[in-house]
PDB file of N, CA and C in Angstrom:
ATOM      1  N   UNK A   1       0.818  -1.194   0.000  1.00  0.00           N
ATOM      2  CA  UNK A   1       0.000   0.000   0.000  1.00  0.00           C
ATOM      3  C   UNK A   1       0.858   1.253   0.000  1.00  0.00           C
ATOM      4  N   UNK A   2       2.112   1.138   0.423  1.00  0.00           N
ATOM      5  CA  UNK A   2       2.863   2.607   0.647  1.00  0.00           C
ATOM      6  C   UNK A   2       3.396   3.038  -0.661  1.00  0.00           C
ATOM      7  N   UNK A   3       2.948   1.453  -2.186  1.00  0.00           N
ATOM      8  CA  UNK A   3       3.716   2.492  -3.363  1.00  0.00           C
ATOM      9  C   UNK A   3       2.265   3.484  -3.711  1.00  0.00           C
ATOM     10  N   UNK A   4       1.261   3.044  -3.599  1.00  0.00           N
ATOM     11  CA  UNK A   4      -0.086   4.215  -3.983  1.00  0.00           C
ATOM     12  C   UNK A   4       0.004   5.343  -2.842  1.00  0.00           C
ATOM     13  N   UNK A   5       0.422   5.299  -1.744  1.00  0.00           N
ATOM     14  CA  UNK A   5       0.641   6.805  -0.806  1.00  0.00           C
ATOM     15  C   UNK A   5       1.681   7.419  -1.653  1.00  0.00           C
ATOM     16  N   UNK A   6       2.806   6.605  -2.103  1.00  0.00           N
ATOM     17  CA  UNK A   6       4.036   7.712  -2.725  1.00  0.00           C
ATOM     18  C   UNK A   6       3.932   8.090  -3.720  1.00  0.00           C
ATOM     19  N   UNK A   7       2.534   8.099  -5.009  1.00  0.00           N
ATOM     20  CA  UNK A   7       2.173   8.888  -6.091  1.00  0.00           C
ATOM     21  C   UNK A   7       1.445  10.417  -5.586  1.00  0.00           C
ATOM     22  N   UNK A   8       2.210  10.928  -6.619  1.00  0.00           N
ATOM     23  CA  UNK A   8       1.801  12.524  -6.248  1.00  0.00           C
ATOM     24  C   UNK A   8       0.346  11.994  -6.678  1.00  0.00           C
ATOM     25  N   UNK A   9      -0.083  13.617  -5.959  1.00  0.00           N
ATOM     26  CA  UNK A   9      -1.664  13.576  -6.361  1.00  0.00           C
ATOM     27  C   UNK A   9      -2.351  13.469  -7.380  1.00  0.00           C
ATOM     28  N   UNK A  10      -1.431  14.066  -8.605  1.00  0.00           N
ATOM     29  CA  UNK A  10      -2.180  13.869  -9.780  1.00  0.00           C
ATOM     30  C   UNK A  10      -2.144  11.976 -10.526  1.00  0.00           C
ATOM     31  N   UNK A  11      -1.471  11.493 -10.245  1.00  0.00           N
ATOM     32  CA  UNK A  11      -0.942  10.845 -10.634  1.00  0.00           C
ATOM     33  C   UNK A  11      -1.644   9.236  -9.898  1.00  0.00           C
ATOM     34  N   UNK A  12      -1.866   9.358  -8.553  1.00  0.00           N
ATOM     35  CA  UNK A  12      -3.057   8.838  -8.144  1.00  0.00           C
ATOM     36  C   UNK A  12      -4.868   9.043  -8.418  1.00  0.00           C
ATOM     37  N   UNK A  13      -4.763  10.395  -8.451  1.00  0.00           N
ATOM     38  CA  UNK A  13      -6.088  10.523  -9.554  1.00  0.00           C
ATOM     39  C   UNK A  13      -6.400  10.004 -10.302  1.00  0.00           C
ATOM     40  N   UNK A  14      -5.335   9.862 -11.336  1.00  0.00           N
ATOM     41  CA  UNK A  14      -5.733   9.211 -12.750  1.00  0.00           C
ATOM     42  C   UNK A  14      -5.033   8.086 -12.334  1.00  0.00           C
ATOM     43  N   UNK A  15      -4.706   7.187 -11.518  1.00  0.00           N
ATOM     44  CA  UNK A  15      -5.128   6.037 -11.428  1.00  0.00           C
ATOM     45  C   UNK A  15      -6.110   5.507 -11.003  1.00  0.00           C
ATOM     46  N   UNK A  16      -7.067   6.030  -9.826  1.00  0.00           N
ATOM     47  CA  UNK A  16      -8.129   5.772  -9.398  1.00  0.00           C
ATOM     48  C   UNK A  16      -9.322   5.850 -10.274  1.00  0.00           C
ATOM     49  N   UNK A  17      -9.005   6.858 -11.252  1.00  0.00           N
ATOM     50  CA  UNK A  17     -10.118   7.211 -12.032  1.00  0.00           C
ATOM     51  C   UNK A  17      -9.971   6.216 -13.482  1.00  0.00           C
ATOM     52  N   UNK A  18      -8.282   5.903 -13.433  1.00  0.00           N
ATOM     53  CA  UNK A  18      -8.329   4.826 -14.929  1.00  0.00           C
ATOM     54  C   UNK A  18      -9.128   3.584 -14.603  1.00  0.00           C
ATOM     55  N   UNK A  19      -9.065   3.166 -13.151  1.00  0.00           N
ATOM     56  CA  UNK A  19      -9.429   1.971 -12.451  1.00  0.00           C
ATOM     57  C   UNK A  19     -10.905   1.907 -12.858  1.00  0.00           C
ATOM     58  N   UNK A  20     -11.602   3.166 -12.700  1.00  0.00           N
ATOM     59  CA  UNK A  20     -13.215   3.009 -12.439  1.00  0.00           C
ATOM     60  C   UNK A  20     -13.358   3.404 -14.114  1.00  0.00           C
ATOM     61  N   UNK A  21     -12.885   3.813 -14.730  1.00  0.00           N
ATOM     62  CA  UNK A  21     -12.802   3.553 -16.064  1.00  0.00           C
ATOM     63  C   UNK A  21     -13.110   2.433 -16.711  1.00  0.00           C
ATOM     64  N   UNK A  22     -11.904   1.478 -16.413  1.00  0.00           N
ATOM     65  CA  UNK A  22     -11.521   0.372 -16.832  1.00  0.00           C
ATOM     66  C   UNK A  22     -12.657  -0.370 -16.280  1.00  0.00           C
ATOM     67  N   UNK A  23     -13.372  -0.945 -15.200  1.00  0.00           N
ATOM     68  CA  UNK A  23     -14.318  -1.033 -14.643  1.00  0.00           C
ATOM     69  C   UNK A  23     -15.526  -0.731 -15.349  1.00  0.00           C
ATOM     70  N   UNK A  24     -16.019   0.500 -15.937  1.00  0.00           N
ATOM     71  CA  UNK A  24     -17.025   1.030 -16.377  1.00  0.00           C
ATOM     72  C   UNK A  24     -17.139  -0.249 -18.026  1.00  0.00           C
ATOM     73  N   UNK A  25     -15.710   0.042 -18.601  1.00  0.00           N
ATOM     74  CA  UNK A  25     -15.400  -0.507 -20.344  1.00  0.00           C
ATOM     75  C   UNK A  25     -15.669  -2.115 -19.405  1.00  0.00           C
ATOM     76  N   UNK A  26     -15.515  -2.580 -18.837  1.00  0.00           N
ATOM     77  CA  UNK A  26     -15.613  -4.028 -18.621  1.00  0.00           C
ATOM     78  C   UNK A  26     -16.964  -4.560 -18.149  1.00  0.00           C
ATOM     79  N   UNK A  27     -17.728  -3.788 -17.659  1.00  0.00           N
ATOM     80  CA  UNK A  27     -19.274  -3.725 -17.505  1.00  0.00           C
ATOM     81  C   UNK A  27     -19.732  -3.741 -18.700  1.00  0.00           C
ATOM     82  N   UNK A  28     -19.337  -2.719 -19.805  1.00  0.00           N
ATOM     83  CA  UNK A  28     -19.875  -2.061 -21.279  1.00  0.00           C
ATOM     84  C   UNK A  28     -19.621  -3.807 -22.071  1.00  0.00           C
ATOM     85  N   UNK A  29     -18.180  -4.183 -21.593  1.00  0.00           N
ATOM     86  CA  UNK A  29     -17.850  -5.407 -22.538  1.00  0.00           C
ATOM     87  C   UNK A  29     -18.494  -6.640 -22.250  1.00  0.00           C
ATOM     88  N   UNK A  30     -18.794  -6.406 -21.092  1.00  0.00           N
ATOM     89  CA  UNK A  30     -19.952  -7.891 -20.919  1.00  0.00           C
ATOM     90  C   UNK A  30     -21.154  -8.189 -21.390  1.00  0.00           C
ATOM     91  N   UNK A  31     -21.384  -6.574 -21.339  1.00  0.00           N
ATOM     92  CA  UNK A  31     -22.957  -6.595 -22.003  1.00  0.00           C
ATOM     93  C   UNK A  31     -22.988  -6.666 -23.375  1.00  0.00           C
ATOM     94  N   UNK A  32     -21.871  -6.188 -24.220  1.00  0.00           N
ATOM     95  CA  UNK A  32     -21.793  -6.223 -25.369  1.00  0.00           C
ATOM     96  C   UNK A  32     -21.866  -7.702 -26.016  1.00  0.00           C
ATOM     97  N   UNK A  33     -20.826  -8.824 -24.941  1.00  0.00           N
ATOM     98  CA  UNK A  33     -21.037  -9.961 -25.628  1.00  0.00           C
ATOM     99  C   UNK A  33     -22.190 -10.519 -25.622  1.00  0.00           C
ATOM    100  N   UNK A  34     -23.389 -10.142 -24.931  1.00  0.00           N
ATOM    101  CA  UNK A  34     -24.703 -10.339 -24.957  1.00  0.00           C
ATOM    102  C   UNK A  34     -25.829 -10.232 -25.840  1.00  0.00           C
ATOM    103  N   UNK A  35     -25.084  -9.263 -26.824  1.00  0.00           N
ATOM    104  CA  UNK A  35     -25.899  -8.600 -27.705  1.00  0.00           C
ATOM    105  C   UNK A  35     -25.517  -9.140 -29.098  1.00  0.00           C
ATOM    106  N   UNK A  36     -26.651  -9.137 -30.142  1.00  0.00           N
ATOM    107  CA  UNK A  36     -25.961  -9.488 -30.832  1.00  0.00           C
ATOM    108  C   UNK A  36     -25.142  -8.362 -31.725  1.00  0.00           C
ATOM    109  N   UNK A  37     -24.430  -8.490 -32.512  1.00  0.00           N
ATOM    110  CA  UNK A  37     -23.168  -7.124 -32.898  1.00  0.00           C
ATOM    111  C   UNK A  37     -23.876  -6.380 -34.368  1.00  0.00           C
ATOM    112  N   UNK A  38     -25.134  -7.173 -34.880  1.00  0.00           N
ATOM    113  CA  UNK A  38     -26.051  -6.024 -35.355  1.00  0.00           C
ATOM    114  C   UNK A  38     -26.771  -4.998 -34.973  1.00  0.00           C
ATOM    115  N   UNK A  39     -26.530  -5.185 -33.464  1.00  0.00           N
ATOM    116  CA  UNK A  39     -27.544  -4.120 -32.782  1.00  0.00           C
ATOM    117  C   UNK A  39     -26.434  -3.165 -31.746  1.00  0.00           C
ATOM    118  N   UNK A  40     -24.918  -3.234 -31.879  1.00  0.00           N
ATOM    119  CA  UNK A  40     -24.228  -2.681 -31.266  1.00  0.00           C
ATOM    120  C   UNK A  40     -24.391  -1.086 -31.870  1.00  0.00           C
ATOM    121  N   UNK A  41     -24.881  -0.416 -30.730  1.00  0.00           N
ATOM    122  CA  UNK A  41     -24.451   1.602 -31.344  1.00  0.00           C
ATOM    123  C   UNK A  41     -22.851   1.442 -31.515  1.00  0.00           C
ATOM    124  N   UNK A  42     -22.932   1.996 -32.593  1.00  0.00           N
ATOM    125  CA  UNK A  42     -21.595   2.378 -32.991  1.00  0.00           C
ATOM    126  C   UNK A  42     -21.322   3.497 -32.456  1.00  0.00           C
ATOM    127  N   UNK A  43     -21.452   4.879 -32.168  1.00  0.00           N
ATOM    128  CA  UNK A  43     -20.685   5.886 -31.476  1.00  0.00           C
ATOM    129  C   UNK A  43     -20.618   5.550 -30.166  1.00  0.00           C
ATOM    130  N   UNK A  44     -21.621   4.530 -29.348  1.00  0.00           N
ATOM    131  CA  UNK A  44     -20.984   4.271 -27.698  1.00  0.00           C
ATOM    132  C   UNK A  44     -20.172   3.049 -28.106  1.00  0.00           C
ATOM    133  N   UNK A  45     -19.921   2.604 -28.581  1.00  0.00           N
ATOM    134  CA  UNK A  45     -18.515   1.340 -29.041  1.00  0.00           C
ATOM    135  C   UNK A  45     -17.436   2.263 -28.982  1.00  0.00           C
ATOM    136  N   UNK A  46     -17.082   3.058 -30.066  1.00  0.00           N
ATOM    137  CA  UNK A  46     -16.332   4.147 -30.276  1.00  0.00           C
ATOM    138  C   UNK A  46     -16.035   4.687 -29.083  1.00  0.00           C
ATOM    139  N   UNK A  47     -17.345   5.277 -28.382  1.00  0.00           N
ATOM    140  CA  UNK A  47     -16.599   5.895 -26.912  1.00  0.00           C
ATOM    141  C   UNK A  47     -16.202   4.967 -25.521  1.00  0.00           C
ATOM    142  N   UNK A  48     -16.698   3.997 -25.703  1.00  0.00           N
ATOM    143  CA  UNK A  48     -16.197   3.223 -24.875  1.00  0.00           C
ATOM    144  C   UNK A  48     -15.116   2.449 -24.845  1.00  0.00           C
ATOM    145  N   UNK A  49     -15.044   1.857 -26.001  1.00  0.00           N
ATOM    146  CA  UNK A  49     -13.317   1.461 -26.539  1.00  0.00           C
ATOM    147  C   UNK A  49     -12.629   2.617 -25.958  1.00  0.00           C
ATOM    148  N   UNK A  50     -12.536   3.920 -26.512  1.00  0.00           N
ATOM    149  CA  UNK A  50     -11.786   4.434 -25.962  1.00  0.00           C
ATOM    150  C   UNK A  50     -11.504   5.134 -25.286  1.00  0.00           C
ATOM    151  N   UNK A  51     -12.933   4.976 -24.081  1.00  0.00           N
ATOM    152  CA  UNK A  51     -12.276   5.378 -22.442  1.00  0.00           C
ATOM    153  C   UNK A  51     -11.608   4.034 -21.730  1.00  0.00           C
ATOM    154  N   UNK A  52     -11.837   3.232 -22.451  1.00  0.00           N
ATOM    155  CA  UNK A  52     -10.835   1.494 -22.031  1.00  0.00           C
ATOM    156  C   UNK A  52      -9.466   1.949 -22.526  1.00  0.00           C
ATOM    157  N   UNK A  53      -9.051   2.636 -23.567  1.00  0.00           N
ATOM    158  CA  UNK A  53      -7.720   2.620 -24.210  1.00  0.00           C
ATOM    159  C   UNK A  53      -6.872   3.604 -22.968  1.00  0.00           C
ATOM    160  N   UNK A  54      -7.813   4.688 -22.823  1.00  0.00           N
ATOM    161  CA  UNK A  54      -7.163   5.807 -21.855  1.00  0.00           C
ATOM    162  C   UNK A  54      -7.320   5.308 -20.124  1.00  0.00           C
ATOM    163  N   UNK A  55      -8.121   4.221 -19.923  1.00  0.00           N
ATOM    164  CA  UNK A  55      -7.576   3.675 -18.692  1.00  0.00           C
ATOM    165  C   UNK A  55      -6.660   2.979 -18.536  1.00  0.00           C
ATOM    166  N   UNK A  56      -6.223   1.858 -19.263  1.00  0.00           N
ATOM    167  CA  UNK A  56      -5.504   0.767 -19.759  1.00  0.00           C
ATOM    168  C   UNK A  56      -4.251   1.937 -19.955  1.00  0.00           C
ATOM    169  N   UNK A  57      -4.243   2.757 -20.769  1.00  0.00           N
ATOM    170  CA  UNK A  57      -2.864   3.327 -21.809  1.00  0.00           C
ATOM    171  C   UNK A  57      -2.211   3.904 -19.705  1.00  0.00           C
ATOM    172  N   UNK A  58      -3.155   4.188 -18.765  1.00  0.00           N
ATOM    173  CA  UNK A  58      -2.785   4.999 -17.258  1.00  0.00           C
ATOM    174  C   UNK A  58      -2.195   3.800 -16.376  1.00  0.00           C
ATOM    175  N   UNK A  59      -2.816   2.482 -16.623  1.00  0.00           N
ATOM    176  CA  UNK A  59      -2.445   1.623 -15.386  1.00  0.00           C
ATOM    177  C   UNK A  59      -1.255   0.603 -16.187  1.00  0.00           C
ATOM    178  N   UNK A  60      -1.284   0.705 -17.291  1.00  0.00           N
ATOM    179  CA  UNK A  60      -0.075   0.193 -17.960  1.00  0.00           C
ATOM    180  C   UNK A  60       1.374   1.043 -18.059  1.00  0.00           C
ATOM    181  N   UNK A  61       1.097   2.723 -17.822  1.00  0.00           N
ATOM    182  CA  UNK A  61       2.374   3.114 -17.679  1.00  0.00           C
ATOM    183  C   UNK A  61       2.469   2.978 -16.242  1.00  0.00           C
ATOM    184  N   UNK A  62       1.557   2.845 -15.442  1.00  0.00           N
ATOM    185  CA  UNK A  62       2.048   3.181 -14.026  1.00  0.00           C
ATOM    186  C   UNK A  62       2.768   2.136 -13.647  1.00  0.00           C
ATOM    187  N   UNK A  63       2.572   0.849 -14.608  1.00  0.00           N
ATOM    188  CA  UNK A  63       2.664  -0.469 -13.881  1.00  0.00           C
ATOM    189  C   UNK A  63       3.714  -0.775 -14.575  1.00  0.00           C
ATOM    190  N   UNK A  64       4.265  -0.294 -15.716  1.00  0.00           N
ATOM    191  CA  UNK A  64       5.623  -0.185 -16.172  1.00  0.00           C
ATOM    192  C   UNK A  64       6.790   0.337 -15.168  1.00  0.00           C
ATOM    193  N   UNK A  65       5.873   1.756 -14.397  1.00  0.00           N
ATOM    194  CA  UNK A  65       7.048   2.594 -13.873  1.00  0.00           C
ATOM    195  C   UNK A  65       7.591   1.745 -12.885  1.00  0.00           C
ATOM    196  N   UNK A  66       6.621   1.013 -11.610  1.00  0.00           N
ATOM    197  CA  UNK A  66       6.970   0.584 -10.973  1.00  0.00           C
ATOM    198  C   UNK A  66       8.163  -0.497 -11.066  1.00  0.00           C
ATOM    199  N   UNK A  67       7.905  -1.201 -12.080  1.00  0.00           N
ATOM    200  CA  UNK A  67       9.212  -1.973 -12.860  1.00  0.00           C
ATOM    201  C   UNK A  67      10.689  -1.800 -13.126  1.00  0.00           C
ATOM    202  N   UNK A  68      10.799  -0.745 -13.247  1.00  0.00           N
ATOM    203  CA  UNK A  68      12.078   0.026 -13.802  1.00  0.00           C
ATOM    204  C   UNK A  68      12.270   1.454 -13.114  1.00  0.00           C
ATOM    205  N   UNK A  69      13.632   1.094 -12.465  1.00  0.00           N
ATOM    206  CA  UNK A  69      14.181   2.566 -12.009  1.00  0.00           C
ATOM    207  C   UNK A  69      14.466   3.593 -12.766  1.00  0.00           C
ATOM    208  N   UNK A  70      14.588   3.435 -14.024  1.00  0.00           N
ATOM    209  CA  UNK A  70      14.974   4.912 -14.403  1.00  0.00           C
ATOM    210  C   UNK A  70      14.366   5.204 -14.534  1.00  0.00           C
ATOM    211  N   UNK A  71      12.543   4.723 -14.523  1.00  0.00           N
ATOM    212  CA  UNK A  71      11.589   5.787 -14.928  1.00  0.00           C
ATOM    213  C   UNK A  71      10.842   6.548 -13.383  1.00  0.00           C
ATOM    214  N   UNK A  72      12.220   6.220 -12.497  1.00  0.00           N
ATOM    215  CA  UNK A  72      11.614   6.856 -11.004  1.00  0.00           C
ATOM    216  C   UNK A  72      11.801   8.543 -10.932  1.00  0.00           C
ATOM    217  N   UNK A  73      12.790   8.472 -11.685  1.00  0.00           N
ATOM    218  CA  UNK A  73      12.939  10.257 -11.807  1.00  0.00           C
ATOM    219  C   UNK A  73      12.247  11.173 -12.385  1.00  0.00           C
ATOM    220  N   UNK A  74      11.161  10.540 -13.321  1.00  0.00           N
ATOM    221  CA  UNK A  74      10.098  10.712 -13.750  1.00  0.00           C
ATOM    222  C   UNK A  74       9.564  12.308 -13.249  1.00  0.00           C
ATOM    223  N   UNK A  75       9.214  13.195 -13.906  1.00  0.00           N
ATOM    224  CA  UNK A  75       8.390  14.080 -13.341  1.00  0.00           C
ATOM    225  C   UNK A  75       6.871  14.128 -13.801  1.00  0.00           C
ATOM    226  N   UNK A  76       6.126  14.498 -13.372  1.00  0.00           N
ATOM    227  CA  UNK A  76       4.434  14.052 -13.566  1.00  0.00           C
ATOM    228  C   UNK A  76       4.486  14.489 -15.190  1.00  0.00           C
ATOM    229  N   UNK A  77       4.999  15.948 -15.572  1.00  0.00           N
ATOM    230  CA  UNK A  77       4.789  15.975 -17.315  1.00  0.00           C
ATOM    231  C   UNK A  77       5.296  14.664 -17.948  1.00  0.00           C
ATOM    232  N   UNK A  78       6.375  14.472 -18.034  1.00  0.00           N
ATOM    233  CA  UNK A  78       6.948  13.494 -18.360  1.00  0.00           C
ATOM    234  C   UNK A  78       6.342  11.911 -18.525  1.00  0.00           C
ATOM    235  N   UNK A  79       5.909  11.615 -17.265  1.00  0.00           N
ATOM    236  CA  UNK A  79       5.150  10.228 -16.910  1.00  0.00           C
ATOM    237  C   UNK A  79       3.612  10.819 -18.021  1.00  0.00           C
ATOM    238  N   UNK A  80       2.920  11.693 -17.746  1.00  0.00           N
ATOM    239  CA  UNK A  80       2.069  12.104 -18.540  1.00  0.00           C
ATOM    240  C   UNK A  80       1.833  12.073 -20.243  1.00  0.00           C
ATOM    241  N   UNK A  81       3.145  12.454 -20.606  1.00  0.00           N
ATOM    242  CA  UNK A  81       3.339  12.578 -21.883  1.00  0.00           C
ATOM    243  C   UNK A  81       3.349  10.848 -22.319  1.00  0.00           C
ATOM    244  N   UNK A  82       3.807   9.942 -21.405  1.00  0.00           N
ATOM    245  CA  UNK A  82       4.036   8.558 -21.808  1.00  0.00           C
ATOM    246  C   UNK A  82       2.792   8.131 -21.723  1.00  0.00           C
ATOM    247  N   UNK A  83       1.909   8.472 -20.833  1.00  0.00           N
ATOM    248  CA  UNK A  83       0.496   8.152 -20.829  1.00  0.00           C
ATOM    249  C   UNK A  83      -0.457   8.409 -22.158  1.00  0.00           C
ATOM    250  N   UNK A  84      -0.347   9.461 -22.741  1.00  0.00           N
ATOM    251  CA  UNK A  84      -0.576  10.077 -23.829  1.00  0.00           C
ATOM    252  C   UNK A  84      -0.481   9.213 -25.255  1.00  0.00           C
ATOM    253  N   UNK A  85       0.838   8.941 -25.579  1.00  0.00           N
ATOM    254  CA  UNK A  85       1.545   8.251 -25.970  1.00  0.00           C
ATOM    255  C   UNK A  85       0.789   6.742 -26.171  1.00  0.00           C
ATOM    256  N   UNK A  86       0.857   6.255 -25.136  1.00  0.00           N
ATOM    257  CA  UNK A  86       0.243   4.433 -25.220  1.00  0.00           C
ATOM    258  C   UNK A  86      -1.305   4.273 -24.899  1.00  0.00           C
ATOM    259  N   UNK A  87      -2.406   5.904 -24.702  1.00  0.00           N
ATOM    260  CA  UNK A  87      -3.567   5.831 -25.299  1.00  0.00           C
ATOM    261  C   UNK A  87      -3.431   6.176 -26.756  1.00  0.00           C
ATOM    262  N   UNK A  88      -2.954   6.705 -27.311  1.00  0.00           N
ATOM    263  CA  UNK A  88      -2.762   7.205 -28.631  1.00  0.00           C
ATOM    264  C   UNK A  88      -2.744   5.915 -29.835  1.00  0.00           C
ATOM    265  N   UNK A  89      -1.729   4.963 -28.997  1.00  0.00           N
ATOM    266  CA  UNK A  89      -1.261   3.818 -29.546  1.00  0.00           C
ATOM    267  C   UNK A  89      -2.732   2.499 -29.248  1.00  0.00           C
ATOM    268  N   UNK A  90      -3.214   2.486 -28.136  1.00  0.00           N
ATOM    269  CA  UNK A  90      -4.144   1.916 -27.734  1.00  0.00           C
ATOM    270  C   UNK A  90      -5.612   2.175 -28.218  1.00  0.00           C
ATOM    271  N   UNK A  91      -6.011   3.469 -28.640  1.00  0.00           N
ATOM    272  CA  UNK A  91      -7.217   3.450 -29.011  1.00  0.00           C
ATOM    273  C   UNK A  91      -7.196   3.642 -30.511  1.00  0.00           C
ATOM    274  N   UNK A  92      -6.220   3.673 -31.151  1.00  0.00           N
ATOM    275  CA  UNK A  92      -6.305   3.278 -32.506  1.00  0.00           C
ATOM    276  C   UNK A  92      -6.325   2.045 -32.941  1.00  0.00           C
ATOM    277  N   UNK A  93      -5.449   1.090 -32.266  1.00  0.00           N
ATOM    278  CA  UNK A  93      -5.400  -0.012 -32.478  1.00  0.00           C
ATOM    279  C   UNK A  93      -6.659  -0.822 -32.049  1.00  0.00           C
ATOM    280  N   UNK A  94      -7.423   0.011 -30.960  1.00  0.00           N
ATOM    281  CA  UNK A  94      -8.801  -0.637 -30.298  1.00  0.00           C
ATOM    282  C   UNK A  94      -9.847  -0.172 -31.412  1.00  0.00           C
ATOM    283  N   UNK A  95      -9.462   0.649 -31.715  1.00  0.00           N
ATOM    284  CA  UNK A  95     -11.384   1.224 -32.630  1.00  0.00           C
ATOM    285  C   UNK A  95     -11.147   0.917 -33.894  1.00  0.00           C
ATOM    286  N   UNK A  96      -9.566   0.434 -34.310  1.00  0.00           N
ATOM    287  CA  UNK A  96      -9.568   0.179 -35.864  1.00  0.00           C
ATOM    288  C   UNK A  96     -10.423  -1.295 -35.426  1.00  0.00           C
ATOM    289  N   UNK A  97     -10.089  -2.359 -34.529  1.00  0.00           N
ATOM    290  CA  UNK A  97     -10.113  -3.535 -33.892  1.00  0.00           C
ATOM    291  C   UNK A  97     -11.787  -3.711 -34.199  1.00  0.00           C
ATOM    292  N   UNK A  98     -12.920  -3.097 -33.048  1.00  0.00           N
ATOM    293  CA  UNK A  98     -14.070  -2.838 -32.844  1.00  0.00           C
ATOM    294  C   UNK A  98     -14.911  -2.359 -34.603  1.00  0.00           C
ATOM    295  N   UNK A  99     -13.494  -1.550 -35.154  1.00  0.00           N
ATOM    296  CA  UNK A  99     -14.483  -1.022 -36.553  1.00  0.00           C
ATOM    297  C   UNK A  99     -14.410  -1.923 -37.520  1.00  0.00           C
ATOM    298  N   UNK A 100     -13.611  -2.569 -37.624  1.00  0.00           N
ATOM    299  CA  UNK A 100     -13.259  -3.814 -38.416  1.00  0.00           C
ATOM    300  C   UNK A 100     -14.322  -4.909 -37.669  1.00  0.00           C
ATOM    301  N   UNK A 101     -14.349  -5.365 -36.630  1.00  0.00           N
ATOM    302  CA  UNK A 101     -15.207  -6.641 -35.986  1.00  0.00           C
ATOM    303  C   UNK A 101     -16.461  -6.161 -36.527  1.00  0.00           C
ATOM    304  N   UNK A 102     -17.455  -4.683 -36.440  1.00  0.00           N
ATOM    305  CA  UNK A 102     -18.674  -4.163 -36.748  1.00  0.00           C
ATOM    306  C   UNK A 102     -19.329  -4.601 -38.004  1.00  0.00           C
ATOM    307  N   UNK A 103     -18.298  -3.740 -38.719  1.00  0.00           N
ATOM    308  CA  UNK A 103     -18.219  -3.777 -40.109  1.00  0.00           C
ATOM    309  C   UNK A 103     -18.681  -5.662 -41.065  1.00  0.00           C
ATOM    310  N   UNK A 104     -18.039  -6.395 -39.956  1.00  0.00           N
ATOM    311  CA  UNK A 104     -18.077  -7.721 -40.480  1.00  0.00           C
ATOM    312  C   UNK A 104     -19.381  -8.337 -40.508  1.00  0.00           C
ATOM    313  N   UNK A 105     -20.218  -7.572 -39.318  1.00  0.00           N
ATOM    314  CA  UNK A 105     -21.692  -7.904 -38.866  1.00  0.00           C
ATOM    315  C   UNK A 105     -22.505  -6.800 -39.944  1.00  0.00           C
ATOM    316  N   UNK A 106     -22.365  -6.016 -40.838  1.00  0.00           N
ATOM    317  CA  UNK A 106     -22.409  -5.365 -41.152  1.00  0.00           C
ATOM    318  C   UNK A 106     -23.226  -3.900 -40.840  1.00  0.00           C
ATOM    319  N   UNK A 107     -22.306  -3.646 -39.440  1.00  0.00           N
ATOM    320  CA  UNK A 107     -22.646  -2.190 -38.946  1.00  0.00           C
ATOM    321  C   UNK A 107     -21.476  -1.471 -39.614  1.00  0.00           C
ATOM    322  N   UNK A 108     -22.002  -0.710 -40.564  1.00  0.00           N
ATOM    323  CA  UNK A 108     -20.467   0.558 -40.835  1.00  0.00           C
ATOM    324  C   UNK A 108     -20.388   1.489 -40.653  1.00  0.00           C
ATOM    325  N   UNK A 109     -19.379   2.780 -40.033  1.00  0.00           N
ATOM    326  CA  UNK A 109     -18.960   3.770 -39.653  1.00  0.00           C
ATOM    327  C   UNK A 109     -19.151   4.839 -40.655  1.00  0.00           C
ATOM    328  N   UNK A 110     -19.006   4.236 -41.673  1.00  0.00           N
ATOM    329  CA  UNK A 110     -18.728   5.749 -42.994  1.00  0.00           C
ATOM    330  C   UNK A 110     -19.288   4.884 -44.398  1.00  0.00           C
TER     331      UNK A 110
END
């Protein structure tokens, strides 16, 4: 418990909040496999994929940092910008993922 006391504040924020995020997209994903994928809304797919990418892209750098010392010197921009970075990488790769799976059921985007 004393490595979550030693994150600055911001930095515990957006982990707590990637958590209930991630949480929220995993509720969204259960129900989704329920349904069948002709009747999936496509703009809450879209937004939900990628509030999963931007929780995931927060608890995957945090859980990197803890791993490796050199990223202890870290200053919050810095750790931030990497966060940035592996949602960037994560929700493209998630909504191309989701737009491609749709598309196959034939829900299309454009």
């Amino acid at each position: 418990m004393s490595y979550f006391a030693d994150l600055t504040p911001k930095r515990r924020t957006t982990l707590v909040i990637g958590g209930v995020l991630w949480l929220a997209s995993l509720v969204w994903l259960v129900q989704l496999v329920r349904t069948p994928p002709a009747q999936w809304s496509l703009p809450l797919a879209i937004v939900m994929t990628t509030l999963g990418a931007l929780s995931s892209a927060a608890v995957v750098v945090e859980m990197f940092r803890s791993l490796f010392r050199v990223t202890a010197g870290w200053a919050d921009r810095e750790h931030f910008r990497y966060v940035v970075l592996v949602f960037v990488v994560f929700a493209v790769i998630q909504n191309t993922g989701i737009l491609v799976a749709m598309s196959s059921y034939g829900v299309h985007a454009f």
